[in-house]
Each structure stands twice: as C-alpha cells, then as structure tokens.
Protein backbone atom coordinates (compact mmCIF):
# COMPACT_ATOMS: atom_id res chain seq x y z
CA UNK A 1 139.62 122.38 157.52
CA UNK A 2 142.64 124.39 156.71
CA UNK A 3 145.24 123.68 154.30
CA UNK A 4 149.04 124.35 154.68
CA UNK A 5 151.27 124.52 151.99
CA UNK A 6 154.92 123.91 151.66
CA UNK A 7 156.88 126.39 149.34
CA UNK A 8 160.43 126.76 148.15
CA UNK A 9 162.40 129.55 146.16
CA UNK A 10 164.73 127.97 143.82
CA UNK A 11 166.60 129.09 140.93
CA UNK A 12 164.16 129.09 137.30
CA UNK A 13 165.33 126.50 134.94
CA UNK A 14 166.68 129.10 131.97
CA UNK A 15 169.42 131.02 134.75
CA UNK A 16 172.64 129.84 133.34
CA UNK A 17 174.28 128.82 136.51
CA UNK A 18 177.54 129.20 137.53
CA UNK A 19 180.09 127.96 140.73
CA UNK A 20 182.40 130.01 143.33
CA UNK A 21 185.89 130.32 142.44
CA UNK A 22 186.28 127.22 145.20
CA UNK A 23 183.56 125.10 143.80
CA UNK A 24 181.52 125.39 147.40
CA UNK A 25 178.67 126.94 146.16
CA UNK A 26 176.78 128.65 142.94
CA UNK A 27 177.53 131.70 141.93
CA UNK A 28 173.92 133.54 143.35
CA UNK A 29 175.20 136.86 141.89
CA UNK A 30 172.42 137.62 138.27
CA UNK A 31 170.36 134.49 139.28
CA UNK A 32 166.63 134.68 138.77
CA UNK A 33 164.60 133.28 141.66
CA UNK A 34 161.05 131.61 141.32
CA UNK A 35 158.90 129.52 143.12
CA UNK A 36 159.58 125.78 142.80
CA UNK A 37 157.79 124.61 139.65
CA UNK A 38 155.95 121.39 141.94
CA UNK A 39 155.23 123.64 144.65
CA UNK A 40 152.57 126.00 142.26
CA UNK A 41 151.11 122.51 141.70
CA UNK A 42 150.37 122.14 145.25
CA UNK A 43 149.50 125.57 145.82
CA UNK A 44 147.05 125.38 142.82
CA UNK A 45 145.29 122.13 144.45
CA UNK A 46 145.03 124.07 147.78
CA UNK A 47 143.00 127.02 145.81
CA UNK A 48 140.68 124.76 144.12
CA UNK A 49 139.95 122.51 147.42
CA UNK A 50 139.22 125.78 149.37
CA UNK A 51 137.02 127.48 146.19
CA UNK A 52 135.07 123.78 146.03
CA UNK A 53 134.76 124.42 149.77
CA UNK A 54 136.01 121.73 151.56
CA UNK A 55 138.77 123.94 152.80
CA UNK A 56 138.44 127.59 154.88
CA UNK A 57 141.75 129.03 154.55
CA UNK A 58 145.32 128.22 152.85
CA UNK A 59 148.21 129.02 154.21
CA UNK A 60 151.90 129.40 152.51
CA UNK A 61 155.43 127.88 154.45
CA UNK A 62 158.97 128.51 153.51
CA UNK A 63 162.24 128.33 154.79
CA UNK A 64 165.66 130.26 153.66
CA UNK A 65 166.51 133.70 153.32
CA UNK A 66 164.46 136.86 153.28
CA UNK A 67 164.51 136.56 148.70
CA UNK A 68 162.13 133.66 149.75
CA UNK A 69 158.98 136.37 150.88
CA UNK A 70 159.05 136.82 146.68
CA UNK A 71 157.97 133.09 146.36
CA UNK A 72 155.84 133.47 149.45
CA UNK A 73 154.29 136.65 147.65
CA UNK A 74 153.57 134.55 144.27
CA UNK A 75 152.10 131.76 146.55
CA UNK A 76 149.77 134.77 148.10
CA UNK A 77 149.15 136.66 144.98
CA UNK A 78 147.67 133.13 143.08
CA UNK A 79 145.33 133.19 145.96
CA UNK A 80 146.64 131.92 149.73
CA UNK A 81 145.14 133.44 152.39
CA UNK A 82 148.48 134.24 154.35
CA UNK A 83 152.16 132.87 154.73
CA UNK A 84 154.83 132.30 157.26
CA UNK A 85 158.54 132.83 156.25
CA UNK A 86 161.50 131.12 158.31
CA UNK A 87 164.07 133.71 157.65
CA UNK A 88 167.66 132.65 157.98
CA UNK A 89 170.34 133.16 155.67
CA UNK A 90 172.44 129.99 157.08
CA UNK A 91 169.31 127.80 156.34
CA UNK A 92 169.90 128.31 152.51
CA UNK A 93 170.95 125.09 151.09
CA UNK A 94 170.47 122.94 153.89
CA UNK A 95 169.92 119.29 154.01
CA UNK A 96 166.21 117.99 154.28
CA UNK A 97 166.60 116.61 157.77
CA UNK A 98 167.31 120.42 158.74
CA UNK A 99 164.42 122.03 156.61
CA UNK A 100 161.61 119.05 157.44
CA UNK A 101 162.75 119.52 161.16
CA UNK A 102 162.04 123.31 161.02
CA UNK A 103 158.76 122.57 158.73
CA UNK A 104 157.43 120.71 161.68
CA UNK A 105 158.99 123.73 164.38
CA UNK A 106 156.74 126.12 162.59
CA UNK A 107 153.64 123.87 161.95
CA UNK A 108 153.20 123.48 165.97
CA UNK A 109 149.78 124.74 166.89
CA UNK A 110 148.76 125.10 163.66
CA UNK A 111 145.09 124.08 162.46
CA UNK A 112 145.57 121.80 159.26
CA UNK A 113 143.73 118.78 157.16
CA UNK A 114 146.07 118.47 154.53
CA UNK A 115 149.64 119.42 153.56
CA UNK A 116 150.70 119.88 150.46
CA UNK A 117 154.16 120.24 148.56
CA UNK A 118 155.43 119.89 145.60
CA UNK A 119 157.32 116.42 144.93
CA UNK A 120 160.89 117.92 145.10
CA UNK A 121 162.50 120.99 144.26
CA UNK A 122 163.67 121.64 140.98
CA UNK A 123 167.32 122.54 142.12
CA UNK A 124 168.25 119.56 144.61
CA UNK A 125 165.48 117.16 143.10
CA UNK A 126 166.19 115.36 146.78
CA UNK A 127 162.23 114.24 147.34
CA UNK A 128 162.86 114.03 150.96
CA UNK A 129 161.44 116.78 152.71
CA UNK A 130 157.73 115.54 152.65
CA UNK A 131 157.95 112.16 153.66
CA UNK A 132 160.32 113.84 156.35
CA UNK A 133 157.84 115.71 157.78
CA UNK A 134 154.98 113.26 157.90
CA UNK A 135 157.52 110.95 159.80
CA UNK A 136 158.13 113.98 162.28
CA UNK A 137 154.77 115.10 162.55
CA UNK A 138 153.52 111.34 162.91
CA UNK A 139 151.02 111.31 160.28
CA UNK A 140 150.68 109.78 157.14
CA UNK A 141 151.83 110.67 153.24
CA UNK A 142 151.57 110.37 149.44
CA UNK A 143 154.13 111.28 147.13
CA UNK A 144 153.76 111.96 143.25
CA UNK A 145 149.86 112.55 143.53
CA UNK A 146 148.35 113.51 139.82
CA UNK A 147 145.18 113.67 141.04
CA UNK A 148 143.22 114.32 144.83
CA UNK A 149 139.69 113.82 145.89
CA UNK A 150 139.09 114.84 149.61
CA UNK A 151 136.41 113.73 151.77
CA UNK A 152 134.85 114.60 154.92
CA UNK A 153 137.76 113.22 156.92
CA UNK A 154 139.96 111.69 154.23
CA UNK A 155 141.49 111.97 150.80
CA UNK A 156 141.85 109.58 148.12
CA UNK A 157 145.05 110.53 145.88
CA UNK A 158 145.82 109.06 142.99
CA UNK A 159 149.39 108.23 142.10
CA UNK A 160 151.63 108.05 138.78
CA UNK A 161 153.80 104.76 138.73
CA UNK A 162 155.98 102.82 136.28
CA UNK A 163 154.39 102.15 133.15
CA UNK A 164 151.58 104.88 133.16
CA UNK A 165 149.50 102.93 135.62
CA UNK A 166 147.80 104.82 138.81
CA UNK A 167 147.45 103.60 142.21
CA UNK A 168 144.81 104.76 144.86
CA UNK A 169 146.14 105.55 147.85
CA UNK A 170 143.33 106.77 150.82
CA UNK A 171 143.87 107.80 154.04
CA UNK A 172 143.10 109.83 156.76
CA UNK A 173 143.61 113.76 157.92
CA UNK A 174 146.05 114.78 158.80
CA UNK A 175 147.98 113.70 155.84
CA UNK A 176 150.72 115.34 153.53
CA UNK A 177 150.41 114.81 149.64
CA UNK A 178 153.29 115.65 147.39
CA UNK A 179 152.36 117.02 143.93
CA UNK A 180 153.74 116.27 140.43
CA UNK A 181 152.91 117.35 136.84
CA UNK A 182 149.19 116.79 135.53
CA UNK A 183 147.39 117.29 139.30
CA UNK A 184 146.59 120.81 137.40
CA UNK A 185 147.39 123.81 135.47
CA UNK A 186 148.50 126.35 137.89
CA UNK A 187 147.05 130.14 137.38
CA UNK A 188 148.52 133.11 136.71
CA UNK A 189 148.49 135.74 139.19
CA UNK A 190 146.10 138.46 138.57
CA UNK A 191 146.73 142.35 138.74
CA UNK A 192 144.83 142.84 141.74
CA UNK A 193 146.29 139.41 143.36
CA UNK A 194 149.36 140.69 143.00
CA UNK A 195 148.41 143.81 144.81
CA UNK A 196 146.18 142.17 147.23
CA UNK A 197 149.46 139.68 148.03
CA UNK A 198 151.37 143.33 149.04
CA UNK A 199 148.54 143.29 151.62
CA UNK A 200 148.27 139.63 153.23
CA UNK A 201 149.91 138.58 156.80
CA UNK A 202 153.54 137.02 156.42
CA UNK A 203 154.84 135.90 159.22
CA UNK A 204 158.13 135.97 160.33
CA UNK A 205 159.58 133.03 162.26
CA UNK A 206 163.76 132.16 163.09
CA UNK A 207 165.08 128.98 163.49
CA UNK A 208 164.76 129.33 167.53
CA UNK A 209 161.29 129.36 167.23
CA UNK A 210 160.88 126.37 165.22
CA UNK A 211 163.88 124.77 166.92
CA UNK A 212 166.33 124.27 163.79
CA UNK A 213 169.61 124.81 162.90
CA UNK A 214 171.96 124.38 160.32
CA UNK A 215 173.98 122.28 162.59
CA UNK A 216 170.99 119.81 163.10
CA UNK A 217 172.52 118.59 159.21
CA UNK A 218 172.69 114.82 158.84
CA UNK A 219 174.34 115.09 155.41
CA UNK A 220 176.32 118.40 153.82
CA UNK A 221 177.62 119.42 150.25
CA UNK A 222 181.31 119.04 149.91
CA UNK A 223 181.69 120.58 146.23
CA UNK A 224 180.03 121.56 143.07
CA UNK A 225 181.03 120.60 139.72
CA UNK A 226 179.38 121.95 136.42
CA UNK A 227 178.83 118.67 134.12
CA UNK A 228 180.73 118.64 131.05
CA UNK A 229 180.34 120.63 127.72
CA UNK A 230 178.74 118.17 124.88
CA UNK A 231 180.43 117.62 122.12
CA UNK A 232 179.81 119.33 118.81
CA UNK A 233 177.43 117.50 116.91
CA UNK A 234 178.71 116.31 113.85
CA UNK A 235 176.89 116.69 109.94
CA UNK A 236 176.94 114.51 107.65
CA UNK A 237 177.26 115.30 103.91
CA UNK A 238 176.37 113.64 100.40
CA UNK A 239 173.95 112.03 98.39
CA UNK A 240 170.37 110.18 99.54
CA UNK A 241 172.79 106.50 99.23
CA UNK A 242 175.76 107.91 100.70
CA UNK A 243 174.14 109.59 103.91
CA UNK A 244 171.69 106.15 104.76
CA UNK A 245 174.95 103.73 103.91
CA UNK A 246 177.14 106.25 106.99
CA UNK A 247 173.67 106.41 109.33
CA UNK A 248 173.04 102.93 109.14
CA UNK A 249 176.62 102.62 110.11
CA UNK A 250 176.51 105.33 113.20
CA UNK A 251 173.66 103.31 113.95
CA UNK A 252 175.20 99.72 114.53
CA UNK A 253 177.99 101.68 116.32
CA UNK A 254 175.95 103.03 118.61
CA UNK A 255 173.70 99.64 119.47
CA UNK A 256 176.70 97.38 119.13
CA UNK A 257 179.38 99.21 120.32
CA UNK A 258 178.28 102.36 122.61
CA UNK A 259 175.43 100.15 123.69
CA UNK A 260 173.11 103.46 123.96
CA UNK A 261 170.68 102.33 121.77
C-alpha cells in the first residue's frame, strides 16, 4: 500500500504581509515561504504508517509555482520517498475546484491506499480541496482526523468535534483523511535528510497533463483588504479602590453594552 500526500507552500504565519498598490494581490516581494503547517501533520502520519509498515512508499503532491519544489523538498527531507510538482505560475492562488481538479489529473495511474492532507491551508483556510478530491476521485473522506489506525483494507480515524468529543469514522481504501493539530508532532528534518531530499525523484507535471487550468475557476478573488489597525489599549491609573471601582465599570460596559462578554 502506498501513501500519497497532498502538500501546499504558503506564506509562514510571522511574514508581515502586505497588498499590491491595486489591492489584487499580496505583495510576494520579502515573503517567507513554508510548507502548510496541517500538511507536515499529514506528512508526519504518512512516515509513521510506512515505518510501522503498513505502508511501502510515500509520495509528496503540490501544485503552484516552481518556489513550491522548497515545500516539496521539506516534505522529502522529513522522510517521503519522492514527489511530483505541478508547476505553473498561473495556478498560484487558484480556487479549490481548479487545484482538487488538477490533484486528481496527476493522481491518474497512481498506486495509493490512503491520501492524506492537511485540513486547510493556513493562508486561504478554505477546507475544500480534500473533500474535493474524494468527490472527483469517487472515493470516500474524513476531515479533521486527530488520530488514524489503519487496517488491512481500512482505516478507522478518529475525529475532533464540538465540545471536545471524538467520533469514529471507518471506512474503506481508497480513502482521503484530512489532518489537524494533535494527530502528531511532526519531525525535524535531519542533516542528512536534507541532503538525501537534494537526491530524491521530483517530478515535474503542467496543467495539460493533469488537465487543469486556471480558467476551470468556479469562484475568483476580486480584492484584498488588510483588516484594520486595533486600537491602542488603554491603562488605567490609581489606587487598589479606584482601579476595581473603573474595571468593574469597563466590565458592565462591555457585557451590557458592547455585548462581548
């Protein structure tokens, strides 16, 4: 059994951000790209089915431009076996319909059990893409797994809901599982993985081959807009009496009046 998993380059959390002079875009110019925080998850799980061996060989998917072979490289250098790279500079930015429908271009032929992603990606946070592709590919899928247990011909995945309760979810392979926080602790890469990574197959694919385009699009991005700048906090001053008589006051402002409390 072979396990395929779906990566995505995206923007680290600490870049400061900024838009286009026309709002159309951000600003890529200084931006720091890593691989999608819920994506190590699921490339984490994919190492530790394979080293328990129920797996023989992990492979590493992404879509965008050719910046996205560094993710591909991080995915390789924690441990995949090799990775194929969709490389088109018009695919950047995309709506899910147009990156699930390449996913399952490029996943044609291949040998695979299990697919995993990460729940969404850290810069859109759309959570589309997975259930997407199982739709497309016509099997079934599991979103917000915290924990997997795979069997001969099926996985059981357990799943984080409202109120810190799990559900059990089992099913069959094929089957895509989307990863969230607690499944794991994903590993650093080592020296030689890095070097090794330098080494593995990546494959190139365009969007011909899997039979995408950014015209497929269902939905597009008509602007950006930076959210506003808080407010200065403001410090109170005074004695022990005088600050818990003005808190206790901020504090019946804010549950009777703001209603944010």
């Amino acid at each position: 059994m072979n396990i395929v998993v779906l990566c995505k380059q995206v923007p680290d959390t600490e870049t400061k951000i900024k838009l286009l002079g026309d709002n159309s875009n951000i600003d890529q110019e200084g931006i720091k790209w890593v691989l999608n925080v819920y994506d190590e998850f699921a490339v984490e799980e994919a190492l530790k089915i394979k080293e328990a061996g129920k797996a023989q060989k992990v492979t590493v998917v992404s879509i965008g431009p050719k910046r996205c072979e560094e993710a591909l490289r991080t995915a390789l250098a924690m441990g995949a076996d090799d990775a194929i790279h969709l490389e088109d500079d018009s695919l950047y930015g995309v709506d899910p319909y147009v990156v699930a429908k390449g996913l399952a271009g490029l996943l044609k032929g291949l040998d695979y059990g299990i697919i995993l992603s990460g729940k969404q990606a850290v810069d859109d946070d759309a959570a589309a893409v997975p259930q997407m592709l199982a739709e497309m590919l016509g099997i079934g899928q599991v979103t917000v797994v915290s924990k997997v247990e795979v069997g001969a011909d099926d996985v059981k995945a357990y799943r984080d809901i409202e109120g810190g309760a799990k559900e059990v979810v089992q099913g069959k392979m094929p089957i895509i599982l989307a990863a969230t926080k607690g499944l794991n602790e994903p590993r650093y890469a080592s020296l030689p993985g890095i070097m090794k990574a330098k080494r593995k197959p990546l494959a190139k694919k365009t969007a011909a081959d899997a039979g995408t385009s950014a015209g497929d699009a269902k939905t597009k991005i008509v602007g950006w807009s930076l959210p506003p700048q808080r407010q200065a906090g403001k410090v109170f001053k005074g004695t022990a009496d005088d600050l818990a008589a003005r808190i206790a006051n901020v504090v019946k402002l804010l549950r009777e009046e703001a209603k944010v409390i």
